[in-house]
PDB file of N, CA and C in Angstrom:
ATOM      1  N   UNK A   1     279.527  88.826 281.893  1.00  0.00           N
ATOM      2  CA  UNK A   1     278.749  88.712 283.097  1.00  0.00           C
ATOM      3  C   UNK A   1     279.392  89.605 284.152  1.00  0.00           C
ATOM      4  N   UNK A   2     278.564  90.540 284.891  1.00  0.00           N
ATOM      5  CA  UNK A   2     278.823  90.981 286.130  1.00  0.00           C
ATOM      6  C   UNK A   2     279.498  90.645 287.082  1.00  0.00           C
ATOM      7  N   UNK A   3     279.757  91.239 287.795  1.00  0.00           N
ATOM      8  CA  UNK A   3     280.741  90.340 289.078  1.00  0.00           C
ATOM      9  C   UNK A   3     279.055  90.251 289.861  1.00  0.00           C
ATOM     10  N   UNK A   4     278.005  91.084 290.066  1.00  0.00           N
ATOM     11  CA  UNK A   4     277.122  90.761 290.381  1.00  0.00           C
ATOM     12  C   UNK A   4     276.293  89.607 290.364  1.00  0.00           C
ATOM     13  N   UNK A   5     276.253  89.570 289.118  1.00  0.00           N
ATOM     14  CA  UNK A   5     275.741  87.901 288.100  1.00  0.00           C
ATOM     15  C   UNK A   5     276.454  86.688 289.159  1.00  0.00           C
ATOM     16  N   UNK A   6     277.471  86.585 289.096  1.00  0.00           N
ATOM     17  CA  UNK A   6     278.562  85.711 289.312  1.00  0.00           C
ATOM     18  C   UNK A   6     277.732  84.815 290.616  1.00  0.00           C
ATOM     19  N   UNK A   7     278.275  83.414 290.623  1.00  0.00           N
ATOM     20  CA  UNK A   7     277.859  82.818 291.767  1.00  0.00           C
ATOM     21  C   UNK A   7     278.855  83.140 292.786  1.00  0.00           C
ATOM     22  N   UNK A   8     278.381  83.570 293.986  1.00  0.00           N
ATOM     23  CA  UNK A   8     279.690  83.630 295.099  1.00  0.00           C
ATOM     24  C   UNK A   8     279.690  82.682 296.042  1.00  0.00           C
ATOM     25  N   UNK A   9     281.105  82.211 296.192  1.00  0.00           N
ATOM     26  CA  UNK A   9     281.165  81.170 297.259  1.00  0.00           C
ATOM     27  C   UNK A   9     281.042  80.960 298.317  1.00  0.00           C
ATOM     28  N   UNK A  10     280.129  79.574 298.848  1.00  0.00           N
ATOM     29  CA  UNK A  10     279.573  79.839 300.575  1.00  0.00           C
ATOM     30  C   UNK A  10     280.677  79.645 301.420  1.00  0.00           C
ATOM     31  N   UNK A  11     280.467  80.171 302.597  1.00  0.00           N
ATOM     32  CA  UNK A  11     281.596  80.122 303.370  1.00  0.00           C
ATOM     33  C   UNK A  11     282.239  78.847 303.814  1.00  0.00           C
ATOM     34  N   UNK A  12     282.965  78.355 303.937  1.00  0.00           N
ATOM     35  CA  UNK A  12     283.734  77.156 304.123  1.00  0.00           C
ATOM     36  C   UNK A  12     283.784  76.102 302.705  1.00  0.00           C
ATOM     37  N   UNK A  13     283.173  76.415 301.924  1.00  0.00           N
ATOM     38  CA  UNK A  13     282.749  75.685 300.592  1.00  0.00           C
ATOM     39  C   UNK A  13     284.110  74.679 300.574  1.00  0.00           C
ATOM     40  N   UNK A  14     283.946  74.093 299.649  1.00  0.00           N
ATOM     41  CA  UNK A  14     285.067  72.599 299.382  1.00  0.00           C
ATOM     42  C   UNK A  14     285.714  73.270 297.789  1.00  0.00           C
ATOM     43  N   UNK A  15     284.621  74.251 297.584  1.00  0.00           N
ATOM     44  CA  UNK A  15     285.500  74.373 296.252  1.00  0.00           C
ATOM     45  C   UNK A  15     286.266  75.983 296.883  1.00  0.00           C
ATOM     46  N   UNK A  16     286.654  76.322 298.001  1.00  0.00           N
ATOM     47  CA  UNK A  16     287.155  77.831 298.381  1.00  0.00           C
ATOM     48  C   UNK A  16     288.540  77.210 298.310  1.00  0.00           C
ATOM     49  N   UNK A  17     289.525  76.282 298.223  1.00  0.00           N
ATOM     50  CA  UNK A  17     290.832  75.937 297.628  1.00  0.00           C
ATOM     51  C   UNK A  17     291.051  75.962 296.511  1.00  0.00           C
ATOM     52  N   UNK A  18     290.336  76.672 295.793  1.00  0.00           N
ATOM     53  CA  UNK A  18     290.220  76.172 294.121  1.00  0.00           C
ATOM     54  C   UNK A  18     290.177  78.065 293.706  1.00  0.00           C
ATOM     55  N   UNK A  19     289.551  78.811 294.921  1.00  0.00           N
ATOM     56  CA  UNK A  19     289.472  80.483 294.366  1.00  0.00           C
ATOM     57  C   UNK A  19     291.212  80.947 294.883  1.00  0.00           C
ATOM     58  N   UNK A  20     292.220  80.978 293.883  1.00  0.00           N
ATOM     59  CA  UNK A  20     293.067  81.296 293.917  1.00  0.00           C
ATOM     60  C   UNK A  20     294.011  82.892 294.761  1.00  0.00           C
ATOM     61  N   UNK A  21     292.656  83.618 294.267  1.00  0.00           N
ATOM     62  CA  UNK A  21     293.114  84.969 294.486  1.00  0.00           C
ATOM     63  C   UNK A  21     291.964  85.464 295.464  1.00  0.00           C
ATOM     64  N   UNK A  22     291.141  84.372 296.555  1.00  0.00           N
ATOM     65  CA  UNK A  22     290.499  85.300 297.140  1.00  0.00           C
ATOM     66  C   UNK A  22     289.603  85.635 296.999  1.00  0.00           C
ATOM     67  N   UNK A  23     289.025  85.786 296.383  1.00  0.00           N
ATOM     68  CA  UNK A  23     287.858  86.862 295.669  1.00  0.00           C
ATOM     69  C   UNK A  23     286.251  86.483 295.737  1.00  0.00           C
ATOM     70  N   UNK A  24     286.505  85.254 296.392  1.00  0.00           N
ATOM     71  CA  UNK A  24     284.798  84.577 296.294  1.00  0.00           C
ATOM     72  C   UNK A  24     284.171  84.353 295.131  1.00  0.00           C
ATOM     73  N   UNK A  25     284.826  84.431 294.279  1.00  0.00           N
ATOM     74  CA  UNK A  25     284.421  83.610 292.875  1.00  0.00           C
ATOM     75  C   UNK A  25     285.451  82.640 292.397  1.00  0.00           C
ATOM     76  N   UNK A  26     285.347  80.849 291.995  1.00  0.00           N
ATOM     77  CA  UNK A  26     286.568  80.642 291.244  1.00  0.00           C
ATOM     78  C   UNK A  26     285.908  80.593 289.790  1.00  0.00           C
ATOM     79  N   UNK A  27     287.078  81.204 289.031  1.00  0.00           N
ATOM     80  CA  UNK A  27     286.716  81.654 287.693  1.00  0.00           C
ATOM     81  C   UNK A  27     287.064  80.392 286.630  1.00  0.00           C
ATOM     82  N   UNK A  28     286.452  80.407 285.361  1.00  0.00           N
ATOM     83  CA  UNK A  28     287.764  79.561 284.416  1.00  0.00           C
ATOM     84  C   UNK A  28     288.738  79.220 284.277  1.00  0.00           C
ATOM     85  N   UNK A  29     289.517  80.120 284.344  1.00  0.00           N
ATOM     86  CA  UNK A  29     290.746  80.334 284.668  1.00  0.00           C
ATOM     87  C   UNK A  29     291.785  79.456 286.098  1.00  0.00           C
ATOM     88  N   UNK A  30     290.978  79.581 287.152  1.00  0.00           N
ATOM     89  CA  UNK A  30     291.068  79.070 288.428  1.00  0.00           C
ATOM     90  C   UNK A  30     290.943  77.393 288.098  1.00  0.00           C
ATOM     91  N   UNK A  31     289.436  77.197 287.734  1.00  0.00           N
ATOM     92  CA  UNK A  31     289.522  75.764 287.266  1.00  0.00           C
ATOM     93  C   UNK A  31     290.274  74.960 286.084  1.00  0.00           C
ATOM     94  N   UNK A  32     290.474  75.686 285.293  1.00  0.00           N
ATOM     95  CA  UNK A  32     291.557  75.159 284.239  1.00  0.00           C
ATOM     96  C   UNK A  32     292.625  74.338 285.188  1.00  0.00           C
ATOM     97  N   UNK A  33     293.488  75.668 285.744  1.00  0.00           N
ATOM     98  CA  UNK A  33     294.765  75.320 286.990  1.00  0.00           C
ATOM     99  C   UNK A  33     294.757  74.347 287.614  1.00  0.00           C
ATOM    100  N   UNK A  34     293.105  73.945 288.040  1.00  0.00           N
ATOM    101  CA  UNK A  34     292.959  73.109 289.539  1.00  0.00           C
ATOM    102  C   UNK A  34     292.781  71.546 288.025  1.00  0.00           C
ATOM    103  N   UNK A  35     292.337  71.615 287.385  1.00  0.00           N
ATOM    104  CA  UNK A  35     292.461  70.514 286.691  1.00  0.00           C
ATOM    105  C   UNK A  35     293.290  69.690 286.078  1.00  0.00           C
ATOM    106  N   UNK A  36     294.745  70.891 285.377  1.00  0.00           N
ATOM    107  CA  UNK A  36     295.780  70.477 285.581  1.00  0.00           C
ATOM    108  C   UNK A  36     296.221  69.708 286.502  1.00  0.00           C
ATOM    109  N   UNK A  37     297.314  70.789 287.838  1.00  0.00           N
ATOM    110  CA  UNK A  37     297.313  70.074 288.564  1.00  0.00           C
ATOM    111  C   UNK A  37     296.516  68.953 289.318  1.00  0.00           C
ATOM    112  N   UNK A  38     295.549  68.604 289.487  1.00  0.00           N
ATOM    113  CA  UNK A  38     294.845  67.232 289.137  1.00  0.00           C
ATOM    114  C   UNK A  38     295.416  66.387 288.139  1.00  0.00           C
ATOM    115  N   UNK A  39     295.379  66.361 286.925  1.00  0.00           N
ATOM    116  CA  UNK A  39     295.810  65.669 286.230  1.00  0.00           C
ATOM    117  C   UNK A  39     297.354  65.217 286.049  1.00  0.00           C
ATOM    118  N   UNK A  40     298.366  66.022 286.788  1.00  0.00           N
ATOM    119  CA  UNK A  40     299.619  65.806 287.148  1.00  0.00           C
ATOM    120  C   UNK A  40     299.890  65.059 288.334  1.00  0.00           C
ATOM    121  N   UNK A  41     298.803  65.272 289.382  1.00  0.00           N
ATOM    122  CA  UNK A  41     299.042  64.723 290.214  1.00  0.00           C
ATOM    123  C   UNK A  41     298.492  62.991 290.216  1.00  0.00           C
ATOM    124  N   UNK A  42     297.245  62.599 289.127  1.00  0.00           N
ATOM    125  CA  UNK A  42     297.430  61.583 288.979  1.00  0.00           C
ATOM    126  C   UNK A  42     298.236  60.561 287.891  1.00  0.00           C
ATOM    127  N   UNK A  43     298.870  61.215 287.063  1.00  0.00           N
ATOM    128  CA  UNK A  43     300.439  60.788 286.475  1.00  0.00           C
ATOM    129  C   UNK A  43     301.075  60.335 287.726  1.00  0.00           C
ATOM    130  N   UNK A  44     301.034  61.125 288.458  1.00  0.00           N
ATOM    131  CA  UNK A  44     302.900  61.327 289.684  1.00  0.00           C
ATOM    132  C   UNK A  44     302.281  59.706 290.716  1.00  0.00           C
ATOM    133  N   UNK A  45     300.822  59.782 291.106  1.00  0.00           N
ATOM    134  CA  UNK A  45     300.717  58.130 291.723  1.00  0.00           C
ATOM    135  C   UNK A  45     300.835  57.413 290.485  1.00  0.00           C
ATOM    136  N   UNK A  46     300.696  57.358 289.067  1.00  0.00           N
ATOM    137  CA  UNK A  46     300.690  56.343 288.527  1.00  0.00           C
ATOM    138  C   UNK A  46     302.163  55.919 288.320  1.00  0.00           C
ATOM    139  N   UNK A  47     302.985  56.828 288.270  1.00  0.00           N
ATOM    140  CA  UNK A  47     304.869  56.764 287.837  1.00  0.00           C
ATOM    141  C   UNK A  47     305.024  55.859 289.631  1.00  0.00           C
ATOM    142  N   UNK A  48     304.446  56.117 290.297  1.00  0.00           N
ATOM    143  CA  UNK A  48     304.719  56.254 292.203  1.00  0.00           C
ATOM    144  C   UNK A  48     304.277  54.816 291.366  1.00  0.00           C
ATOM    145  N   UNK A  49     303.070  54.069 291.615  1.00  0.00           N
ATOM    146  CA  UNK A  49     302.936  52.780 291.622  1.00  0.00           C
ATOM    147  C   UNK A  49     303.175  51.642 290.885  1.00  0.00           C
ATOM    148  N   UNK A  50     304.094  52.374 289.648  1.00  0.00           N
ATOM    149  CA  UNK A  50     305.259  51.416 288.458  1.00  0.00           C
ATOM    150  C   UNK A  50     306.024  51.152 289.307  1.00  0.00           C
ATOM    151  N   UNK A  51     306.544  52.707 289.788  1.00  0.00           N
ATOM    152  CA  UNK A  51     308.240  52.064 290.624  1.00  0.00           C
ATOM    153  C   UNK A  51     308.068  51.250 291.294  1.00  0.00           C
ATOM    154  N   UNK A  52     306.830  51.034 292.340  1.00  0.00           N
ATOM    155  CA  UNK A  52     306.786  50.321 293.574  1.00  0.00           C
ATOM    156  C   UNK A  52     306.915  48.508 292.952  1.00  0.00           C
ATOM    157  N   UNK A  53     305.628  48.825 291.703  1.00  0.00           N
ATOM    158  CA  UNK A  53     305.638  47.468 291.010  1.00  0.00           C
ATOM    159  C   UNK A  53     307.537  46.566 290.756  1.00  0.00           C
ATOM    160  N   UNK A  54     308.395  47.569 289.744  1.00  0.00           N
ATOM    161  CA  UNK A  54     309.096  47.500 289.398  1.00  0.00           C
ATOM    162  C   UNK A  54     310.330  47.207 290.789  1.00  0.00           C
ATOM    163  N   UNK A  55     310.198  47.621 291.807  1.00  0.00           N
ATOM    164  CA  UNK A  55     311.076  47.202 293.451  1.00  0.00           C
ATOM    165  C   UNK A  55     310.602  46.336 293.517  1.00  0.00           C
ATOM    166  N   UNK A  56     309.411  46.232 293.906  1.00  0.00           N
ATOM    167  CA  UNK A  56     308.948  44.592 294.190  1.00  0.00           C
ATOM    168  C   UNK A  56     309.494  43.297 293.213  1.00  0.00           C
ATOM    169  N   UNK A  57     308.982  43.286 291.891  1.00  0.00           N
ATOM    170  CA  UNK A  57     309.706  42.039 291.231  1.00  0.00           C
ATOM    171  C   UNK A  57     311.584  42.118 291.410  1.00  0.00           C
ATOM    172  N   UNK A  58     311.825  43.173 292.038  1.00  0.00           N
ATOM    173  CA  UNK A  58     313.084  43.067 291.697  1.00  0.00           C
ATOM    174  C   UNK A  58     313.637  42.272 293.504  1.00  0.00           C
ATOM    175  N   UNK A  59     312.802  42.752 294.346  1.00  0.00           N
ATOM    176  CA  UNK A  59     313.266  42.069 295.756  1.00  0.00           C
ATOM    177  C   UNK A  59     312.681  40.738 295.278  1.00  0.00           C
ATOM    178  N   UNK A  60     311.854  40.188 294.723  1.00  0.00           N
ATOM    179  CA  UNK A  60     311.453  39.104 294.667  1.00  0.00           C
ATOM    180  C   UNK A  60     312.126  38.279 294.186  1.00  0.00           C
ATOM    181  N   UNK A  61     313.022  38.580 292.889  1.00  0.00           N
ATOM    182  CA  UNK A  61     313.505  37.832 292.009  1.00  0.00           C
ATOM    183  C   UNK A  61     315.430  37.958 293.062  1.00  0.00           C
ATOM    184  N   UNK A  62     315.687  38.500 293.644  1.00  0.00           N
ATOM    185  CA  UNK A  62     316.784  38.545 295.438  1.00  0.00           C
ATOM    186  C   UNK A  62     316.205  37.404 295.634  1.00  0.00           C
ATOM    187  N   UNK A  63     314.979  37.372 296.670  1.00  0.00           N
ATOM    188  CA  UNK A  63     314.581  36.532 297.702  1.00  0.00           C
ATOM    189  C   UNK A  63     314.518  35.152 296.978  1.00  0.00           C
ATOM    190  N   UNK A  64     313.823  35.075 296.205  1.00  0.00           N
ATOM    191  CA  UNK A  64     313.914  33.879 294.714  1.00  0.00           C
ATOM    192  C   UNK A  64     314.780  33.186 295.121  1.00  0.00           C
ATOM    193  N   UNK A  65     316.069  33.604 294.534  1.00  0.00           N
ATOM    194  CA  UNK A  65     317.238  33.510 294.226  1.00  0.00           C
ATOM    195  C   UNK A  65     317.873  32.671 295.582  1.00  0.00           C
ATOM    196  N   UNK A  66     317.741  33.676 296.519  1.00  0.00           N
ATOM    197  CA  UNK A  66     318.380  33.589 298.003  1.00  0.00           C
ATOM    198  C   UNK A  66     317.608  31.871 298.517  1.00  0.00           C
ATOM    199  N   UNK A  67     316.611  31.961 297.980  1.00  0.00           N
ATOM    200  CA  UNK A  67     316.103  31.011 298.679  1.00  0.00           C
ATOM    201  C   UNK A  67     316.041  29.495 297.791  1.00  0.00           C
ATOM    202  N   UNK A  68     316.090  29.664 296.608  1.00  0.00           N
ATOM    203  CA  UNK A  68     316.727  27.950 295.917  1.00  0.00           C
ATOM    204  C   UNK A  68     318.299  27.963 296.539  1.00  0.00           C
ATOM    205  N   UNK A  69     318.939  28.858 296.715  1.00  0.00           N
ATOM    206  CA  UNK A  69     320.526  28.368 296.907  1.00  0.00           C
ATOM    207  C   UNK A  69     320.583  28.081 298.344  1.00  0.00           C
ATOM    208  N   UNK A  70     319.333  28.130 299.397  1.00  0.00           N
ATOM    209  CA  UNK A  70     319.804  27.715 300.654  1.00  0.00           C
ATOM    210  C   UNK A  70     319.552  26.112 300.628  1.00  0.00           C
ATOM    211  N   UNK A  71     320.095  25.355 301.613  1.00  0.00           N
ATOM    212  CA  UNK A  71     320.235  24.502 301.776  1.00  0.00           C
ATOM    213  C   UNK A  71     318.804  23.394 302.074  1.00  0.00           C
ATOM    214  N   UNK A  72     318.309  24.576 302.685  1.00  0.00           N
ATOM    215  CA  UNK A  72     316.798  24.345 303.022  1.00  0.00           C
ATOM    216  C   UNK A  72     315.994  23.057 302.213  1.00  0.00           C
ATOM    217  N   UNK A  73     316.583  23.420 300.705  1.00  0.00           N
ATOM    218  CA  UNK A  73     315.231  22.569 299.777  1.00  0.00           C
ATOM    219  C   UNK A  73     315.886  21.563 299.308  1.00  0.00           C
ATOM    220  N   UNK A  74     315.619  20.514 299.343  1.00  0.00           N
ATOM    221  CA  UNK A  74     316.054  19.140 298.274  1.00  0.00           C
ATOM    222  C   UNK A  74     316.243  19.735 296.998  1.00  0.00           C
ATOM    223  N   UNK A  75     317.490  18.924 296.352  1.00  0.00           N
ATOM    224  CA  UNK A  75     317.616  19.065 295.132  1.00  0.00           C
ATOM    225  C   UNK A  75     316.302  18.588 294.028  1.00  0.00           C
ATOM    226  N   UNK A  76     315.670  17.561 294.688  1.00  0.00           N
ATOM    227  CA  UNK A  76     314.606  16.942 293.491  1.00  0.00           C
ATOM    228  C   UNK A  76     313.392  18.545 293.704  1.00  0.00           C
ATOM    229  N   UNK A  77     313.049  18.795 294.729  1.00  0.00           N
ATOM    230  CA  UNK A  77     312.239  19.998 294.867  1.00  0.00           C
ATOM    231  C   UNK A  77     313.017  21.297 293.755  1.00  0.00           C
ATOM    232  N   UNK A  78     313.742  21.531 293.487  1.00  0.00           N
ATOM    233  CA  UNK A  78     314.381  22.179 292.775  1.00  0.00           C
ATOM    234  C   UNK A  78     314.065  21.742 291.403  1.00  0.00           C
ATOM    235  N   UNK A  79     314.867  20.797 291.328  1.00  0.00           N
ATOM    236  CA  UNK A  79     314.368  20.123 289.767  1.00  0.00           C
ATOM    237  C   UNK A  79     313.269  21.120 289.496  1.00  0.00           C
ATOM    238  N   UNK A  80     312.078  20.387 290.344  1.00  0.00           N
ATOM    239  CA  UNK A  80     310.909  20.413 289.946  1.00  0.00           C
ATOM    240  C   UNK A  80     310.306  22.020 289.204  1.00  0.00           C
ATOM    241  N   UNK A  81     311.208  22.737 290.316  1.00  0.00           N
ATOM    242  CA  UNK A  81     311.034  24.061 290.065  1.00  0.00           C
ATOM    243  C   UNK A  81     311.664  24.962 288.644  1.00  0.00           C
ATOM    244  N   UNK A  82     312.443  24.000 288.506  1.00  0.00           N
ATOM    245  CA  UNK A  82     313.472  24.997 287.148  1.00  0.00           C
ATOM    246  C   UNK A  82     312.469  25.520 286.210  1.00  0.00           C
ATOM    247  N   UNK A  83     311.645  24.923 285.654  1.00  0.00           N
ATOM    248  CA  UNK A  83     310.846  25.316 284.600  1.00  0.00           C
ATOM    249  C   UNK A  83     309.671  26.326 284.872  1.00  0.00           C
ATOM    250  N   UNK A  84     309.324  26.595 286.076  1.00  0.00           N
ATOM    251  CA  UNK A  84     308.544  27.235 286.824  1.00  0.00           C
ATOM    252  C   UNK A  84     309.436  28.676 286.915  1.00  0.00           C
ATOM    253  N   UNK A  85     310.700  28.565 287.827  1.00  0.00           N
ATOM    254  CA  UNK A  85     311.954  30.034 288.399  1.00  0.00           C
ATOM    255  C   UNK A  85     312.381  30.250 287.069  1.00  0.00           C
ATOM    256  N   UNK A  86     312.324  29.865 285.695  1.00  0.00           N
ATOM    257  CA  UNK A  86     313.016  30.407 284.269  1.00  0.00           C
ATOM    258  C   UNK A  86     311.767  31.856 284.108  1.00  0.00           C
ATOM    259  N   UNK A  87     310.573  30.898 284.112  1.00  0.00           N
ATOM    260  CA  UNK A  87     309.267  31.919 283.706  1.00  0.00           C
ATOM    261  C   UNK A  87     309.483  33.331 284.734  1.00  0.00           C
ATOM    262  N   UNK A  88     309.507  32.031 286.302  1.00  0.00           N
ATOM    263  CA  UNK A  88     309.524  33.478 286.960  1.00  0.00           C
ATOM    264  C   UNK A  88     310.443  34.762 286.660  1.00  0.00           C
ATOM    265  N   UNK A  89     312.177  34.308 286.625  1.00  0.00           N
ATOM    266  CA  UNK A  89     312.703  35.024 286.297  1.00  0.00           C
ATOM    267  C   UNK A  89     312.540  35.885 285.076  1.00  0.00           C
ATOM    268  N   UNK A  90     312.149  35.289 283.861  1.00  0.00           N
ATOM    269  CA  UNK A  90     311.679  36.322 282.958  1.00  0.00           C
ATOM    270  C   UNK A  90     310.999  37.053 283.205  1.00  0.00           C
ATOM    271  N   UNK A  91     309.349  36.612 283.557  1.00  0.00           N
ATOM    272  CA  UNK A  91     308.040  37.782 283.978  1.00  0.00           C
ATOM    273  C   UNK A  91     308.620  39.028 285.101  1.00  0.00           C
ATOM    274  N   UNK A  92     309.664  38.775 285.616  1.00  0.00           N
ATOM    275  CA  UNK A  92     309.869  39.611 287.180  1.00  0.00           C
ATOM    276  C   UNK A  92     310.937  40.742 285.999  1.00  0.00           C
ATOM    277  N   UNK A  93     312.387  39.944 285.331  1.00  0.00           N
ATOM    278  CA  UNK A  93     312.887  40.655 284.946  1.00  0.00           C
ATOM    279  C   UNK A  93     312.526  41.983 283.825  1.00  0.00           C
ATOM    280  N   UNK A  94     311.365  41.433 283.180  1.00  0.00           N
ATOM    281  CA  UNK A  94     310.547  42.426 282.091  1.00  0.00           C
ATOM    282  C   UNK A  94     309.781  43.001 282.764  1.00  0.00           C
ATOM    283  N   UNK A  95     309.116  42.817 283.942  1.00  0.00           N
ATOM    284  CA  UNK A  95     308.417  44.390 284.734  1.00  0.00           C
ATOM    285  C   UNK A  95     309.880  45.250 285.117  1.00  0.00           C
ATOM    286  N   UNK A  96     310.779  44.615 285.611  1.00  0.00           N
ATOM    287  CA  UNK A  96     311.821  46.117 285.908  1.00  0.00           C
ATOM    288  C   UNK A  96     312.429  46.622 284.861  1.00  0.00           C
ATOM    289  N   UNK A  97     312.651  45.372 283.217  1.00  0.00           N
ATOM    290  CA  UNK A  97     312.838  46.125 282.030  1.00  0.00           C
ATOM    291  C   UNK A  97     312.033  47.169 281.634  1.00  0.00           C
ATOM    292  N   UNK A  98     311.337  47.063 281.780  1.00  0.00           N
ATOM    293  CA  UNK A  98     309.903  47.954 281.153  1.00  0.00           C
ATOM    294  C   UNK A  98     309.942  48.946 281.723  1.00  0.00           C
ATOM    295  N   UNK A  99     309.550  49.124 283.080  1.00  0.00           N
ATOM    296  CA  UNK A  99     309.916  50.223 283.806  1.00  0.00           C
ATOM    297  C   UNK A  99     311.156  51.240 283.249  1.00  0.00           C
ATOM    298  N   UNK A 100     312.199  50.574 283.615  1.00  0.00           N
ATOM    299  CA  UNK A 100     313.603  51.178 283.366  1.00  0.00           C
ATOM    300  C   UNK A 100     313.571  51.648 282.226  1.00  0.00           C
ATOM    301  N   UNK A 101     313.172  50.943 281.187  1.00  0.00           N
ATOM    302  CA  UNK A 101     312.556  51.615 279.745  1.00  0.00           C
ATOM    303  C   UNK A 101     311.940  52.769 279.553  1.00  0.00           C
ATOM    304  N   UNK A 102     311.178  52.482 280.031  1.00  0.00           N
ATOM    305  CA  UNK A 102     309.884  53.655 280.147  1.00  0.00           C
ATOM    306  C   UNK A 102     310.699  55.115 280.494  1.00  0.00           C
ATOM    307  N   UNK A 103     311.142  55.053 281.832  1.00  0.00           N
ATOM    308  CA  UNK A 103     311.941  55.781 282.839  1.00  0.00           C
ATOM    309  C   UNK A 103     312.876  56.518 281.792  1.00  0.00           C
ATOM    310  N   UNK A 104     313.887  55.976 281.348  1.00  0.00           N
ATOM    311  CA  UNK A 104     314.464  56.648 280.016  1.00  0.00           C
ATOM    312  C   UNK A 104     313.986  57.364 279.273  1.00  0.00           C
ATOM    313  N   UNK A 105     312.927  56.649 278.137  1.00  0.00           N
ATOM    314  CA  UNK A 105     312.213  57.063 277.258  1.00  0.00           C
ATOM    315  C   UNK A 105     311.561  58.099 277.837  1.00  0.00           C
ATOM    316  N   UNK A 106     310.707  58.191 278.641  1.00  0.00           N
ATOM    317  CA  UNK A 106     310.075  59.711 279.228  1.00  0.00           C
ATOM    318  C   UNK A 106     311.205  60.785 279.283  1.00  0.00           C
ATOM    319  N   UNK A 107     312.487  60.377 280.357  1.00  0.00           N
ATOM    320  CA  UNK A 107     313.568  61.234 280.152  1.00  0.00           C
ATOM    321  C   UNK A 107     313.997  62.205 279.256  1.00  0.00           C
ATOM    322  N   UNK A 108     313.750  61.299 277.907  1.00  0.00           N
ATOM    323  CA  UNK A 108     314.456  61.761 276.613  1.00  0.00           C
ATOM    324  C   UNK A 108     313.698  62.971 275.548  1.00  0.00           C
ATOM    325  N   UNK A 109     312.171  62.288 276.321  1.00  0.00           N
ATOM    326  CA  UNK A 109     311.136  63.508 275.568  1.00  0.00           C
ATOM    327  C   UNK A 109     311.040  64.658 276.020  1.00  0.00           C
TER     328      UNK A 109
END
């Protein structure tokens, strides 16, 4: 096809970040690139919103912690809780295992 043929881009267009070199056409080539990066960039929020997951159970399972040992709660309220803070502590500790896992394992490939 012609450069004539070619569709040329209107002025201010949404896709004129995407024509690399200028030229008022973006080519195959151009969009390949822009799809990539797209597709890297939604990896990089999905790794972004593990970690965040993976901080959170981990301040939680702190605050947890911090807060059966204050003085604050009756011992029978406690009781009550042990069988409840075991689960919690597991479910909290296997999202930051997993993570940390993961985190490695990607590393290594």
């Amino acid at each position: 096809m012609s450069s004539e043929e070619q569709k040329k881009l209107q002025k201010d267009s949404v896709f004129d970040k995407l024509d690399t070199n200028k030229d008022g056409v973006v080519s195959d080539d151009e969009l390949q690139v822009a799809q990539v990066i797209e597709e890297m960039e939604i990896k990089e929020e999905k790794a972004e919103a593990q970690k965040n997951m993976a901080w959170v159970s981990l301040v939680s399972i702190i605050c947890f912690t911090v807060m059966v040992f204050l003085p604050v709660f009756p011992d029978s309220r406690i009781k009550v809780l042990a069988d409840l803070s075991a689960l919690f502590y597991i479910s909290m500790a296997g999202v930051c295992g997993a993570y940390m896992g993961m985190s490695a394992y990607m590393s290594r490939r």
